[in-house]
C-alpha atoms as a PDB file:
ATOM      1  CA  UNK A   1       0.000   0.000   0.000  1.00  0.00           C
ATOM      2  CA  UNK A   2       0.959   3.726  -0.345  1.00  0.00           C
ATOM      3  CA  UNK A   3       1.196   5.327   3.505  1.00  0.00           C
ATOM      4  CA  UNK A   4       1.716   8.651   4.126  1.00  0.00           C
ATOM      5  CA  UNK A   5       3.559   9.068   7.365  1.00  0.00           C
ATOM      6  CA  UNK A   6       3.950  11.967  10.316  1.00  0.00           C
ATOM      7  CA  UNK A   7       6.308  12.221  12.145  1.00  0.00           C
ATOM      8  CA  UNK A   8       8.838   9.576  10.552  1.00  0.00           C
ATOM      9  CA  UNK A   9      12.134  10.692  12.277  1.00  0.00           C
ATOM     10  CA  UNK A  10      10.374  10.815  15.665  1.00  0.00           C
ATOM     11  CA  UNK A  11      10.897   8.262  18.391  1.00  0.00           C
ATOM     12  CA  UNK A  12       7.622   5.965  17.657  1.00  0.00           C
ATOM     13  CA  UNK A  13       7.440   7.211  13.914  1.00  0.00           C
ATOM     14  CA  UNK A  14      10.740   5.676  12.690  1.00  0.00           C
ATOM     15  CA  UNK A  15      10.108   2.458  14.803  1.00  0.00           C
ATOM     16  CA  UNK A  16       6.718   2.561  12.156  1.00  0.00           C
ATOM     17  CA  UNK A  17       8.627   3.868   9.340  1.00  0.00           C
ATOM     18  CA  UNK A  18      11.253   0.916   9.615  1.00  0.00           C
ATOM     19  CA  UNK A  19       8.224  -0.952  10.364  1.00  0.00           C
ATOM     20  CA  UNK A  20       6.091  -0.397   7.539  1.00  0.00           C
ATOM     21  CA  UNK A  21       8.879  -0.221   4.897  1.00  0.00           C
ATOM     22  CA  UNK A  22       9.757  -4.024   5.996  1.00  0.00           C
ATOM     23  CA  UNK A  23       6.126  -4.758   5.599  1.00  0.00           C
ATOM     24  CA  UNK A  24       6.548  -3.847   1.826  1.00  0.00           C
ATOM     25  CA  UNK A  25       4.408  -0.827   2.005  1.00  0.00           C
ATOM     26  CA  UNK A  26       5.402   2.612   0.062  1.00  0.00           C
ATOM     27  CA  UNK A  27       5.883   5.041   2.608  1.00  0.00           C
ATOM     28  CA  UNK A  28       6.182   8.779   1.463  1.00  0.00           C
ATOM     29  CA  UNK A  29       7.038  10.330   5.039  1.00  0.00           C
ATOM     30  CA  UNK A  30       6.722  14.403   5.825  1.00  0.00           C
ATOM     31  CA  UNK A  31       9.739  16.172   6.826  1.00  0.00           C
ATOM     32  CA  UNK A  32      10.807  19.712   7.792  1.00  0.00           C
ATOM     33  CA  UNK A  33      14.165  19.976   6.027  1.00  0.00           C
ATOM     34  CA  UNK A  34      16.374  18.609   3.954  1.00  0.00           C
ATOM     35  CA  UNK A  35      18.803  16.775   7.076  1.00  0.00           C
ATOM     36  CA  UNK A  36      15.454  15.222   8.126  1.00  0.00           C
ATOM     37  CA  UNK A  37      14.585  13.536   4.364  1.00  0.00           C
ATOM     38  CA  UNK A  38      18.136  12.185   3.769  1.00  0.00           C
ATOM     39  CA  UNK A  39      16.994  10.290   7.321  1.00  0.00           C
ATOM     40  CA  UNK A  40      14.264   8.857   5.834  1.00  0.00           C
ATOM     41  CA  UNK A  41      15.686   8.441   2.551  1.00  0.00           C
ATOM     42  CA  UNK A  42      18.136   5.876   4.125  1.00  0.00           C
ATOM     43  CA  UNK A  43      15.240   4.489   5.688  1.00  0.00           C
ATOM     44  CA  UNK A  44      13.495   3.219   1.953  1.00  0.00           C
ATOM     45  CA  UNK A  45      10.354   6.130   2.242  1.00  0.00           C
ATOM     46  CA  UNK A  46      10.200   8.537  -0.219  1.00  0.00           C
ATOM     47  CA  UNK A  47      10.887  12.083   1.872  1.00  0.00           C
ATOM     48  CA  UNK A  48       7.966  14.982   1.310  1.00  0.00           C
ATOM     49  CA  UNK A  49       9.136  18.565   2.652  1.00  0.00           C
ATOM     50  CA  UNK A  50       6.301  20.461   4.215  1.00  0.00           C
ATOM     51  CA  UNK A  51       4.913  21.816   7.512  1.00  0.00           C
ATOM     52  CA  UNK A  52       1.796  19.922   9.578  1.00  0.00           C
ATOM     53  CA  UNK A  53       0.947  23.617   9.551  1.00  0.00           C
ATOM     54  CA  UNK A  54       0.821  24.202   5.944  1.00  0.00           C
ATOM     55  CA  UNK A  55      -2.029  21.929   4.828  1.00  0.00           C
ATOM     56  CA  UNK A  56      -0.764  23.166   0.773  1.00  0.00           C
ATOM     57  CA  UNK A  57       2.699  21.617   1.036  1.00  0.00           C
ATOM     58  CA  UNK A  58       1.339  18.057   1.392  1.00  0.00           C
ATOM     59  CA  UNK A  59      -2.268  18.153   0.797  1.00  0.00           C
ATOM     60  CA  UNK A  60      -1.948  17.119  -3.190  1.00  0.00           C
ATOM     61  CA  UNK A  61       0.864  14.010  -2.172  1.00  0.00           C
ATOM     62  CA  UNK A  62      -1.577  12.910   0.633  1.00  0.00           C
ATOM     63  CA  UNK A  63      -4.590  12.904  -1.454  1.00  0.00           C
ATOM     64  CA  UNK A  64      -2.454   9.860  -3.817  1.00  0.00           C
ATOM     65  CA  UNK A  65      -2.248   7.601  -0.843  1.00  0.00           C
ATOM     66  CA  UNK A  66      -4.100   4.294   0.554  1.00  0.00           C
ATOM     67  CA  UNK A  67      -3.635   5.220   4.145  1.00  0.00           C
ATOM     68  CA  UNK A  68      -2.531   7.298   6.755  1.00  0.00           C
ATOM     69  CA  UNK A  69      -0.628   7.503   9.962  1.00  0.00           C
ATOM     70  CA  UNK A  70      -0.087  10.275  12.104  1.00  0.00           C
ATOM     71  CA  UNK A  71       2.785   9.611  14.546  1.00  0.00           C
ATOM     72  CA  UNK A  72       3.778  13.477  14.361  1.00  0.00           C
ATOM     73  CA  UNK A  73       3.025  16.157  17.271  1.00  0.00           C
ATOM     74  CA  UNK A  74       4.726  19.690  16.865  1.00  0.00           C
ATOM     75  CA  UNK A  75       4.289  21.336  20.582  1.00  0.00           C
ATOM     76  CA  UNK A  76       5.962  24.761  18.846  1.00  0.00           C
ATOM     77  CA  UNK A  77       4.774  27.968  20.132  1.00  0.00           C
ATOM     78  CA  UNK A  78       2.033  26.369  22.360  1.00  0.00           C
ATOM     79  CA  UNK A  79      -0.058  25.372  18.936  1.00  0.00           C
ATOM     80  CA  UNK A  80       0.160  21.617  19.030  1.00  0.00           C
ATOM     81  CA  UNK A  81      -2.958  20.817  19.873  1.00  0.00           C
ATOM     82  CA  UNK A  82      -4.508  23.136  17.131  1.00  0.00           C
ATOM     83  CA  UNK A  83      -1.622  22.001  14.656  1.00  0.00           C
ATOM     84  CA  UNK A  84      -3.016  18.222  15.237  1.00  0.00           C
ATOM     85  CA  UNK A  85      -6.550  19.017  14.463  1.00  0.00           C
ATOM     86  CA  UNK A  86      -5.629  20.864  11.392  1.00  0.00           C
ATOM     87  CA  UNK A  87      -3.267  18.255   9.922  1.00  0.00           C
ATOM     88  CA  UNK A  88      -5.922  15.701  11.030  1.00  0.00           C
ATOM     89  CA  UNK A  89      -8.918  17.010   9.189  1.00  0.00           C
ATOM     90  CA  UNK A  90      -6.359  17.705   6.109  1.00  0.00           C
ATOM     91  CA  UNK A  91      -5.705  13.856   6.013  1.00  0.00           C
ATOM     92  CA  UNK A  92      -9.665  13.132   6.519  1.00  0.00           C
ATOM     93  CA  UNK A  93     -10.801  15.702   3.542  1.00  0.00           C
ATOM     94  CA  UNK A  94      -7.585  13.715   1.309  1.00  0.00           C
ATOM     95  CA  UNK A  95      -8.863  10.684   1.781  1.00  0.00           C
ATOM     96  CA  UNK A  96     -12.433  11.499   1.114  1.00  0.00           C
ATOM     97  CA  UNK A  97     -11.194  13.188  -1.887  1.00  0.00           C
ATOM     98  CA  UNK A  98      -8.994  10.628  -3.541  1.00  0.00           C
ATOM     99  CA  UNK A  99     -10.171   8.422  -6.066  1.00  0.00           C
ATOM    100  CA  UNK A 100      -9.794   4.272  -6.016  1.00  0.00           C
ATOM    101  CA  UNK A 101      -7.202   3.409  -3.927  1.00  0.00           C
ATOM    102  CA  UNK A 102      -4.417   0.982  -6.085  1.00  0.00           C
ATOM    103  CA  UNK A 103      -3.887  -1.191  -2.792  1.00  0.00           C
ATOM    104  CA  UNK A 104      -7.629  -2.529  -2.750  1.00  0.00           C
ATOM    105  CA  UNK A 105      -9.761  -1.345  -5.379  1.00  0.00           C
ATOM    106  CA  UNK A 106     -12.373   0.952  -4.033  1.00  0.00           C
ATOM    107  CA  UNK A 107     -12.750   3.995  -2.238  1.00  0.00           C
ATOM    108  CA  UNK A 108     -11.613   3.045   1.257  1.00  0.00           C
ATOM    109  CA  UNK A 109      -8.804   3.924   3.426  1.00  0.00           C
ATOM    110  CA  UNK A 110      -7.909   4.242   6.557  1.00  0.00           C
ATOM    111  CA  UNK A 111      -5.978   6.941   9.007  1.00  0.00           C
ATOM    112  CA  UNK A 112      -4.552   6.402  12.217  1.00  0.00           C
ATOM    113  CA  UNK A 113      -4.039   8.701  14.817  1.00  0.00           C
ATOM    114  CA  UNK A 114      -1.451   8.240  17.668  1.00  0.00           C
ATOM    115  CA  UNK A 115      -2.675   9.125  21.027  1.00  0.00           C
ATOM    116  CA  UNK A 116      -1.379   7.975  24.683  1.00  0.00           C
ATOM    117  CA  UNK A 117      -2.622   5.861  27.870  1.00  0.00           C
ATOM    118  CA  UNK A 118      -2.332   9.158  29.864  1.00  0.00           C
ATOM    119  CA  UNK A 119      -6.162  10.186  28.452  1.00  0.00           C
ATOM    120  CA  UNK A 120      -7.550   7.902  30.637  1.00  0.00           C
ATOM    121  CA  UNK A 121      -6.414   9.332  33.535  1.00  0.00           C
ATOM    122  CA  UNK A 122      -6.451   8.004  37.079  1.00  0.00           C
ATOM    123  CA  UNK A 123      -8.149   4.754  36.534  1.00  0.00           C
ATOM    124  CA  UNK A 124      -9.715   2.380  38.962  1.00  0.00           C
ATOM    125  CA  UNK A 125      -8.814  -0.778  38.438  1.00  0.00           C
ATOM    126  CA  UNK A 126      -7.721  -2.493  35.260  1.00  0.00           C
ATOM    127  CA  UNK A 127      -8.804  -0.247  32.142  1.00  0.00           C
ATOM    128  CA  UNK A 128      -9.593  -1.972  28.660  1.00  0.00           C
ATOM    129  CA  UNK A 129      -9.966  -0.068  25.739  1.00  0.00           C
ATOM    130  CA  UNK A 130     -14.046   0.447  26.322  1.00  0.00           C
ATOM    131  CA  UNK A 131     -12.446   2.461  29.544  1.00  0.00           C
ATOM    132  CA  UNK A 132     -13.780   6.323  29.113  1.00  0.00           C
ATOM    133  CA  UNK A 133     -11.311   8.867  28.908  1.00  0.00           C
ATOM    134  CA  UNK A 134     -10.667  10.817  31.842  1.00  0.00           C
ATOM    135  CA  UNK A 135      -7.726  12.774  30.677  1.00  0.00           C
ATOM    136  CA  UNK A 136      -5.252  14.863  33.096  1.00  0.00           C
ATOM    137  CA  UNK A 137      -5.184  18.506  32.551  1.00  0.00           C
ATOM    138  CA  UNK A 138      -1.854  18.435  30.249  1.00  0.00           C
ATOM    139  CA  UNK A 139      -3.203  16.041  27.849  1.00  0.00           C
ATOM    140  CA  UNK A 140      -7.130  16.862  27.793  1.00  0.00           C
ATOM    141  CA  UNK A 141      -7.245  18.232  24.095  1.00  0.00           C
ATOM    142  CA  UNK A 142      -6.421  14.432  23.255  1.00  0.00           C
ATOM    143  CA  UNK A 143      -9.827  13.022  24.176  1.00  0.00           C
ATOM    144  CA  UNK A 144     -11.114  15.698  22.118  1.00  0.00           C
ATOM    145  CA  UNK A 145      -8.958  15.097  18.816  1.00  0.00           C
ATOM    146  CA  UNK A 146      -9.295  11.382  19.433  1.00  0.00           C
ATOM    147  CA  UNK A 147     -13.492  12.204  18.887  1.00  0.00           C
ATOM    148  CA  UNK A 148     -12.796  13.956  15.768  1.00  0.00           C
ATOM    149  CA  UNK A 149     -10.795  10.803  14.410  1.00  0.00           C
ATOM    150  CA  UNK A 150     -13.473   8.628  15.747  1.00  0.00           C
ATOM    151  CA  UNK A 151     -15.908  11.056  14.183  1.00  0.00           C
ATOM    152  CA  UNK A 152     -14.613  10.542  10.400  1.00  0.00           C
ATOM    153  CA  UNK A 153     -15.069   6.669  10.056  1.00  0.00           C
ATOM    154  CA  UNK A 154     -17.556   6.789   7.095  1.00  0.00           C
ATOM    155  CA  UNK A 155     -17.989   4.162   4.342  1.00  0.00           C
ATOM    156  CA  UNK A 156     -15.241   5.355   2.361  1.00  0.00           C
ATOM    157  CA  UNK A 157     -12.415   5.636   5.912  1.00  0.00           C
ATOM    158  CA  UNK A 158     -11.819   3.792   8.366  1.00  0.00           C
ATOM    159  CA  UNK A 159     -10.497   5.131  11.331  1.00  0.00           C
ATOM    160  CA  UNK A 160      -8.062   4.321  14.025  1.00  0.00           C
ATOM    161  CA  UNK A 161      -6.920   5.256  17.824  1.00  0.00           C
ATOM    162  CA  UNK A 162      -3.915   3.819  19.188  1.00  0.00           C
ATOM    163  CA  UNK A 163      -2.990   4.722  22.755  1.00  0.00           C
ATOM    164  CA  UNK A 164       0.812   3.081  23.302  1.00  0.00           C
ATOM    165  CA  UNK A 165       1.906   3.335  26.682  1.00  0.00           C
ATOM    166  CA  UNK A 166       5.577   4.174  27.455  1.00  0.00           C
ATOM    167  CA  UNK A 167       7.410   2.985  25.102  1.00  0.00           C
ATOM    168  CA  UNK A 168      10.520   1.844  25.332  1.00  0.00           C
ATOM    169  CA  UNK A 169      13.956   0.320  23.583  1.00  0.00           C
ATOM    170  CA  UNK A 170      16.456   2.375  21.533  1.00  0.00           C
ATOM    171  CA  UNK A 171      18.081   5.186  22.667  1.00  0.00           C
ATOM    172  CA  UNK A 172      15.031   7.725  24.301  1.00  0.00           C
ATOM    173  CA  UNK A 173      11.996   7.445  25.850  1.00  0.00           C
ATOM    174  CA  UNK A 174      10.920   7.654  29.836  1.00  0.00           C
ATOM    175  CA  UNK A 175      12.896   4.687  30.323  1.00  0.00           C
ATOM    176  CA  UNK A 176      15.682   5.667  28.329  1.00  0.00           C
ATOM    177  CA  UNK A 177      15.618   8.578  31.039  1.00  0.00           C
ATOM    178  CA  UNK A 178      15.100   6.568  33.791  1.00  0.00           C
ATOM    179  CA  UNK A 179      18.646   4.527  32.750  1.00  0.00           C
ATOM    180  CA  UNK A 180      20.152   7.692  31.854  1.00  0.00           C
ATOM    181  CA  UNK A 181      19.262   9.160  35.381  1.00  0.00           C
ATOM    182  CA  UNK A 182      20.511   5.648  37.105  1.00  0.00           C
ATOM    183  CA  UNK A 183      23.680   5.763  35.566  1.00  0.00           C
ATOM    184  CA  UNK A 184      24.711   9.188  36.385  1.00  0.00           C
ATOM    185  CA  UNK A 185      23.941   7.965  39.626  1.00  0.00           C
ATOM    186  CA  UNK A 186      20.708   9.908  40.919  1.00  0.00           C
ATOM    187  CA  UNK A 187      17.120   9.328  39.829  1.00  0.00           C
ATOM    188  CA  UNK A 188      14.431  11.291  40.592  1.00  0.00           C
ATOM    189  CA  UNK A 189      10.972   9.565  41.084  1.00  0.00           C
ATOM    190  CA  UNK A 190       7.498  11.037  41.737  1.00  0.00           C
ATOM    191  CA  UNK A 191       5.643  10.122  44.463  1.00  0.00           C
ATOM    192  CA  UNK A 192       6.254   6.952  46.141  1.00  0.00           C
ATOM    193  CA  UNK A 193       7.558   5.046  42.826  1.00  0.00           C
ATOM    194  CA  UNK A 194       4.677   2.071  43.462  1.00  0.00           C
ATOM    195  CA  UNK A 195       2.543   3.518  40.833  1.00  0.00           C
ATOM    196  CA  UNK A 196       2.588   1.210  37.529  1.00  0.00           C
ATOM    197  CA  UNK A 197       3.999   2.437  34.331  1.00  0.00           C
ATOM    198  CA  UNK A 198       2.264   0.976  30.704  1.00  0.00           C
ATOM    199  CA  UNK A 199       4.847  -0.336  28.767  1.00  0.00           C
ATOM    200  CA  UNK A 200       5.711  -1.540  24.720  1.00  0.00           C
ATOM    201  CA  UNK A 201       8.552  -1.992  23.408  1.00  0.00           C
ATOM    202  CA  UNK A 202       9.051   0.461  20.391  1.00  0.00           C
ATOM    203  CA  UNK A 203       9.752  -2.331  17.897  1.00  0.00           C
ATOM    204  CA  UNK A 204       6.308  -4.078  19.153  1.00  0.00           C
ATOM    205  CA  UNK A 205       4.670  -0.923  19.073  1.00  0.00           C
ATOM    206  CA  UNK A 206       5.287  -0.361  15.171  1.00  0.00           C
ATOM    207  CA  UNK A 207       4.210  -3.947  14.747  1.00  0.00           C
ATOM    208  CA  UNK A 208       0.943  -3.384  16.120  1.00  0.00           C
ATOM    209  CA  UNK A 209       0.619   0.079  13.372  1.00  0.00           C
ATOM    210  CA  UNK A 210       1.558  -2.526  10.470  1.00  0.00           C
ATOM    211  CA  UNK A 211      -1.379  -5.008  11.561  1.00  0.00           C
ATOM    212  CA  UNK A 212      -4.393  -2.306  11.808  1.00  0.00           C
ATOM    213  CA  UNK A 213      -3.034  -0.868   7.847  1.00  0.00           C
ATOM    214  CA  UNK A 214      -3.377  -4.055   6.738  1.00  0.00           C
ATOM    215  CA  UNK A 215      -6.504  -5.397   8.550  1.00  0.00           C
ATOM    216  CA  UNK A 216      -9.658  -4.403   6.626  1.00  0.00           C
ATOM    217  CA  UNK A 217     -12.292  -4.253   9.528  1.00  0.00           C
ATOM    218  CA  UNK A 218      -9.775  -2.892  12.130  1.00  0.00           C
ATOM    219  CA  UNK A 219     -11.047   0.586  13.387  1.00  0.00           C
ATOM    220  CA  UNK A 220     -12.150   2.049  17.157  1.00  0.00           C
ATOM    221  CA  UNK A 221      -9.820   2.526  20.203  1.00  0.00           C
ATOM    222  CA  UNK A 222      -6.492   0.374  20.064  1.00  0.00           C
ATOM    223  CA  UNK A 223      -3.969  -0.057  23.489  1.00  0.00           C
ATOM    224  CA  UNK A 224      -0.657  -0.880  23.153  1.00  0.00           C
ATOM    225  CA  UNK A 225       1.010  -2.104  25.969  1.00  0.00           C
ATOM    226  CA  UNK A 226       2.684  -5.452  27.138  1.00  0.00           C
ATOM    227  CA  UNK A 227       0.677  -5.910  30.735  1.00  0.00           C
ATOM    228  CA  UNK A 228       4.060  -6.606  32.776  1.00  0.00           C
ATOM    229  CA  UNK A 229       1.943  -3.930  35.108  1.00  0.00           C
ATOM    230  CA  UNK A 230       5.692  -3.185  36.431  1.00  0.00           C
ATOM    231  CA  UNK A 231       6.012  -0.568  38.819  1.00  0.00           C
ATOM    232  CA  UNK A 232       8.601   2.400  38.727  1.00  0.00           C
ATOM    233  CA  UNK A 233      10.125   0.946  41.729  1.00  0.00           C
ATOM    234  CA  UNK A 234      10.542  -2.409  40.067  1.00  0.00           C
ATOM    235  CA  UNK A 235      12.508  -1.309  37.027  1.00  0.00           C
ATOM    236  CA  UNK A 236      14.659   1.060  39.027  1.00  0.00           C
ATOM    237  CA  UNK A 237      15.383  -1.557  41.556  1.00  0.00           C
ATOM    238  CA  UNK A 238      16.081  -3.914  38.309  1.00  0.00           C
ATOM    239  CA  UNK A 239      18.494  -1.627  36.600  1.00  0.00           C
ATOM    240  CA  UNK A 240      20.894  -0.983  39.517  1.00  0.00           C
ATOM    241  CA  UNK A 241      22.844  -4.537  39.344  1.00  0.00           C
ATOM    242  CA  UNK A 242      23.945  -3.842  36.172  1.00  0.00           C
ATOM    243  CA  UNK A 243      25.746  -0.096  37.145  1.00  0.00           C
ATOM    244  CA  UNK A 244      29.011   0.143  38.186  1.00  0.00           C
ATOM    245  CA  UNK A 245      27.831   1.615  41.308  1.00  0.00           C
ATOM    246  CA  UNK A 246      24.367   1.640  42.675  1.00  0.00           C
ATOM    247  CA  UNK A 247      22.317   5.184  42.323  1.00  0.00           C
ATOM    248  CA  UNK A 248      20.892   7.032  44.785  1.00  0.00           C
ATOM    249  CA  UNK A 249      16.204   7.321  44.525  1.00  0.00           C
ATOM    250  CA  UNK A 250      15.194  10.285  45.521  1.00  0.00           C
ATOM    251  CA  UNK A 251      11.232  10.686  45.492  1.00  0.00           C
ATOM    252  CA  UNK A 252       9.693  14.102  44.538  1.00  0.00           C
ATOM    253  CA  UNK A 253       6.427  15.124  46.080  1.00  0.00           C
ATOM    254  CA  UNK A 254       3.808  15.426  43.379  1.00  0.00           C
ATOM    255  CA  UNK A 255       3.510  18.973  44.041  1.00  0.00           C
ATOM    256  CA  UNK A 256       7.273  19.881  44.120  1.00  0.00           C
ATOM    257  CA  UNK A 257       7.438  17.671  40.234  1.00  0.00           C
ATOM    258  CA  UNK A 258       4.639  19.478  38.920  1.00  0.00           C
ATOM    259  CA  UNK A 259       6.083  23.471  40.065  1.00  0.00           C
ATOM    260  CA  UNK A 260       9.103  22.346  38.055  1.00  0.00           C
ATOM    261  CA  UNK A 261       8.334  19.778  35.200  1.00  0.00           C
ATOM    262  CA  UNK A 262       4.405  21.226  34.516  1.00  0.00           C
ATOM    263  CA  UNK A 263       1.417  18.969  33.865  1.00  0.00           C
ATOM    264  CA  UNK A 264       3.888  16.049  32.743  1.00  0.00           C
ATOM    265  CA  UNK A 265       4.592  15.564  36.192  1.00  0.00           C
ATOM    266  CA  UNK A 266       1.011  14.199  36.991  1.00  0.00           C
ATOM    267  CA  UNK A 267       1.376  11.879  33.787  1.00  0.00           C
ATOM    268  CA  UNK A 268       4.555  10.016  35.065  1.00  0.00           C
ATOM    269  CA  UNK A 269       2.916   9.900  38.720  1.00  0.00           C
ATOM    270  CA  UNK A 270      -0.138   7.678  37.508  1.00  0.00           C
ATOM    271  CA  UNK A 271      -1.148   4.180  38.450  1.00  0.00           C
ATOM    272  CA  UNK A 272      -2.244   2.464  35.751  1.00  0.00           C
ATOM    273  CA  UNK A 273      -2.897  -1.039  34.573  1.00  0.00           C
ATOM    274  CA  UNK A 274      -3.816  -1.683  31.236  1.00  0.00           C
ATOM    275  CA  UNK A 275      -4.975  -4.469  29.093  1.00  0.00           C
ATOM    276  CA  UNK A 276      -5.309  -4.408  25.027  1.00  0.00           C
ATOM    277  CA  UNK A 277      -7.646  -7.406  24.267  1.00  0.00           C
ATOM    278  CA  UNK A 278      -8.635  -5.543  21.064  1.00  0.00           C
ATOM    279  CA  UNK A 279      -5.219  -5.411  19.970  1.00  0.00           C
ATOM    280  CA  UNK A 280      -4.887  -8.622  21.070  1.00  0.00           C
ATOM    281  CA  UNK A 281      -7.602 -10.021  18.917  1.00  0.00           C
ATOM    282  CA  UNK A 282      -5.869  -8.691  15.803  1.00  0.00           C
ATOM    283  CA  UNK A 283      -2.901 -11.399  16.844  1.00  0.00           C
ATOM    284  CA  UNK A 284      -0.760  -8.739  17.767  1.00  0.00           C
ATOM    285  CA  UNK A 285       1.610 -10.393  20.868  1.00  0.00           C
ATOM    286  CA  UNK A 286       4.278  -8.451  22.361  1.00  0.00           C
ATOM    287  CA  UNK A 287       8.177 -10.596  22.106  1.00  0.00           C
ATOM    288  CA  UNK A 288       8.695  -8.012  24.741  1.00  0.00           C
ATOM    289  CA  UNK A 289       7.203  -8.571  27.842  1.00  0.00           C
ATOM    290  CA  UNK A 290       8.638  -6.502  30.942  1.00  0.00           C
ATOM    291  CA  UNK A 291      11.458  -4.021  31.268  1.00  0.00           C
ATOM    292  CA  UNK A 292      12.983  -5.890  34.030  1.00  0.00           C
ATOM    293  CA  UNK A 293      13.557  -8.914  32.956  1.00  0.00           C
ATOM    294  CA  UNK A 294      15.102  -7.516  29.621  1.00  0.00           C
ATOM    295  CA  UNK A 295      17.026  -4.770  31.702  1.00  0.00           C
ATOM    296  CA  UNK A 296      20.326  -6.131  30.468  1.00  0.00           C
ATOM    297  CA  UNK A 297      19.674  -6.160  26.780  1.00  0.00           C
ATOM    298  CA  UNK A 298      17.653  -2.798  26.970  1.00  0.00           C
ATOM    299  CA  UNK A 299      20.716  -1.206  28.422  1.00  0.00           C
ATOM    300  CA  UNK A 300      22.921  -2.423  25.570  1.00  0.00           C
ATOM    301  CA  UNK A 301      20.438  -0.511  23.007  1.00  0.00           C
ATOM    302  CA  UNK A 302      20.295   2.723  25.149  1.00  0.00           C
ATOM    303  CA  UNK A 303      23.953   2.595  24.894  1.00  0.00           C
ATOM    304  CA  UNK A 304      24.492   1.793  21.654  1.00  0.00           C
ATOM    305  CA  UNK A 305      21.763   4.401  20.177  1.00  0.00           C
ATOM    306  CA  UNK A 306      23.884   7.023  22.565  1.00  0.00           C
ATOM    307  CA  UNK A 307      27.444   5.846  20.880  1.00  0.00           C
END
C-alpha cells in the first residue's frame, strides 16, 4: 500500500517507518528539512518537505495515498494541539477526496491517529480499551482530537486510535531517562515510585501500526502495551545490578514535580494497569514482555543508540 507518514524521524514514527517499509508498504514520510529527508531516505520512504501547519505543502501528495498515519506532534509555540486538528482534518478531507485506492480497489482507506494511555487518567482498576477517557489537565485536548478521528469513520475511511503506553527500547523514551538518570547515579521519582507504568517496546509498538493498515475491519480505540503492570520501583530496583555503582532514589512530592516539570509531572505519577484485548484479537503479541527482565539487553540498546 501507499502510507503517508507523520512524524517519521520521531521516536515511535521511525520504529513505524522501519516498520512499515519491511512490511513492503510505500511510505512517502513528511519532513521539515532537507537533514530530516536524507533520514528517511536511508530508511526506503520517499521524503515529502512540508509543515503539519501548511495543509498546501502536502495536501496534493496525501490525497495519492491508501492510508494514513499520524505519529507526528509539533508542541511549537504552544499550537500543538490546534496544529493536530488541522493536519488531522487535512488527512480526513484527502482521503475522502482521492479516487480508487491501487492497494484494494475501491474507495476506502484508513488513518490512524497516535494518542497515549495518559487520556484515561487516574483509573480504577484495570482499564480496557471500552475504559472512558478521563484525561489529566496536560493532555485533555487528546480526548477531544481522538473524537474527531473517531468522528470521520464513514464508508469510504476507516479510522483508528492507538494509545501506546511508554514505550521503550532504543536510545530515548521515559525509560531511556530513567537509565540515563541511574547511571549518572541519581534518579528522581514522583511520588512513592509504586505507581505502575504501561509499557511496549518500540519495535512491538510499530508492529501493532503494520497489523491495523493491513486489517480491513480494524477501526475504534487500540492499546498498546505489554501488561508486565511493572512498577517504577521495580525497574529502578532492576536496573541498579547492572551499574558500576548503585544510584541514589530520591522521590519528589507530586507537588514539588509538577512546580518544576508542569502537567507532565502528573502523567509520570499515575497508576495504571492496562490491558489491550482488542489489539490482542488482531494477533498482535508483544516478544517483549517486561522491562525488568530484559534490563540487560535494553541497556545495551540505550547505549548503543547514545554511541
Amino acid at each position: 500500500m501507499r502510507i503517508f507518514l507523520t512524524g517519521g524521524t520521531g521516536y515511535v514514527g521511525a520504529a513505524v517507518l522501519d516498520a512499515l517499509v519491511r512490511a513492503g508498504h510505500q511510505v512517502t514520510a513528511l519532513v521539515r528539512d532537507h537533514e530530516k529527508a536524507e533520514r528517511v531516505a536511508s530508511r526506503g520512504a520517499s521524503p515529502l518537505l512540508g509543515n503539519l501547519n501548511d495543509p498546501q505543502s502536502y495536501r496534493a501528495a496525501a490525497v495519492a495515498q491508501d492510508g494514513y498515519v499520524h505519529a507526528a506532534f509539533d508542541p511549537g509555540a504552544g499550537k500543538g494541539p490546534a496544529t493536530e486538528r488541522l493536519a488531522l482534518q487535512t488527512l480526513v478531507d484527502a482521503a475522502l477526496q482521492g479516487g480508487t485506492s491501487s492497494a484494494t480497489g475501491d474507495r476506502r482507506r484508513f488513518l490512524i491517529y497516535t494518542s497515549g494511555l495518559w487520556v484515561l487518567g487516574r483509573t480504577q482498576g484495570v482499564a480496557s480499551e471500552d475504559a472512558p477517557p478521563n484525561p489529566i489537565p496536560f493532555v485533555a485536548w487528546r480526548a477531544e482530537i481522538e473524537s474527531l478521528v473517531l468522528g470521520a469513520q464513514s464508508d469510504a475511511l476507516r479510522t483508528v486510535v492507538v494509545r501506546p503506553g511508554v514505550v521503550y527500547g532504543g536510545g530515548a523514551g521515559l525509560v531511556g531517562d530513567l537509565f540515563k538518570a541511574a547511571s549518572n547515579g541519581l534518579v528522581r521519582v514522583i511520588g512513592d515510585g509504586n505507581n505502575h507504568w504501561p509499557l511496549v517496546y518500540d519495535r512491538d509498538l510499530a508492529d501493532l501500526f503494520v497489523r491495523l493498515s493491513a486489517h480491513p475491519e480494524a477501526r475504534g480505540v487500540y492499546h498498546a502495551n505489554d501488561e508486565s503492570d511493572e512498577r517504577v520501583n521495580d525497574i529502578i530496583e532492576a536496573i541498579a545490578p547492572h551499574l558500576h555503582f548503585r544510584p541514589d532514589v530520591r522521590h519528589v512530592p507530586l507537588e514539588e514535580a509538577r512546580s518544576k516539570m508542569g502537567g507532565v509531572a502528573e502523567g509520570l505519577s499515575l497508576d495504571l494497569r492496562v490491558r489491550s484485548p482488542r489489539a490482542r484479537a488482531l494477533g498482535w503479541a508483544p516478544a517483549l514482555h517486561s522491562v525488568t527482565r530484559n534490563v540487560a539487553r535494553l541497556l545495551d540498546e540505550w547505549r548503543a543508540a547514545r554511541n
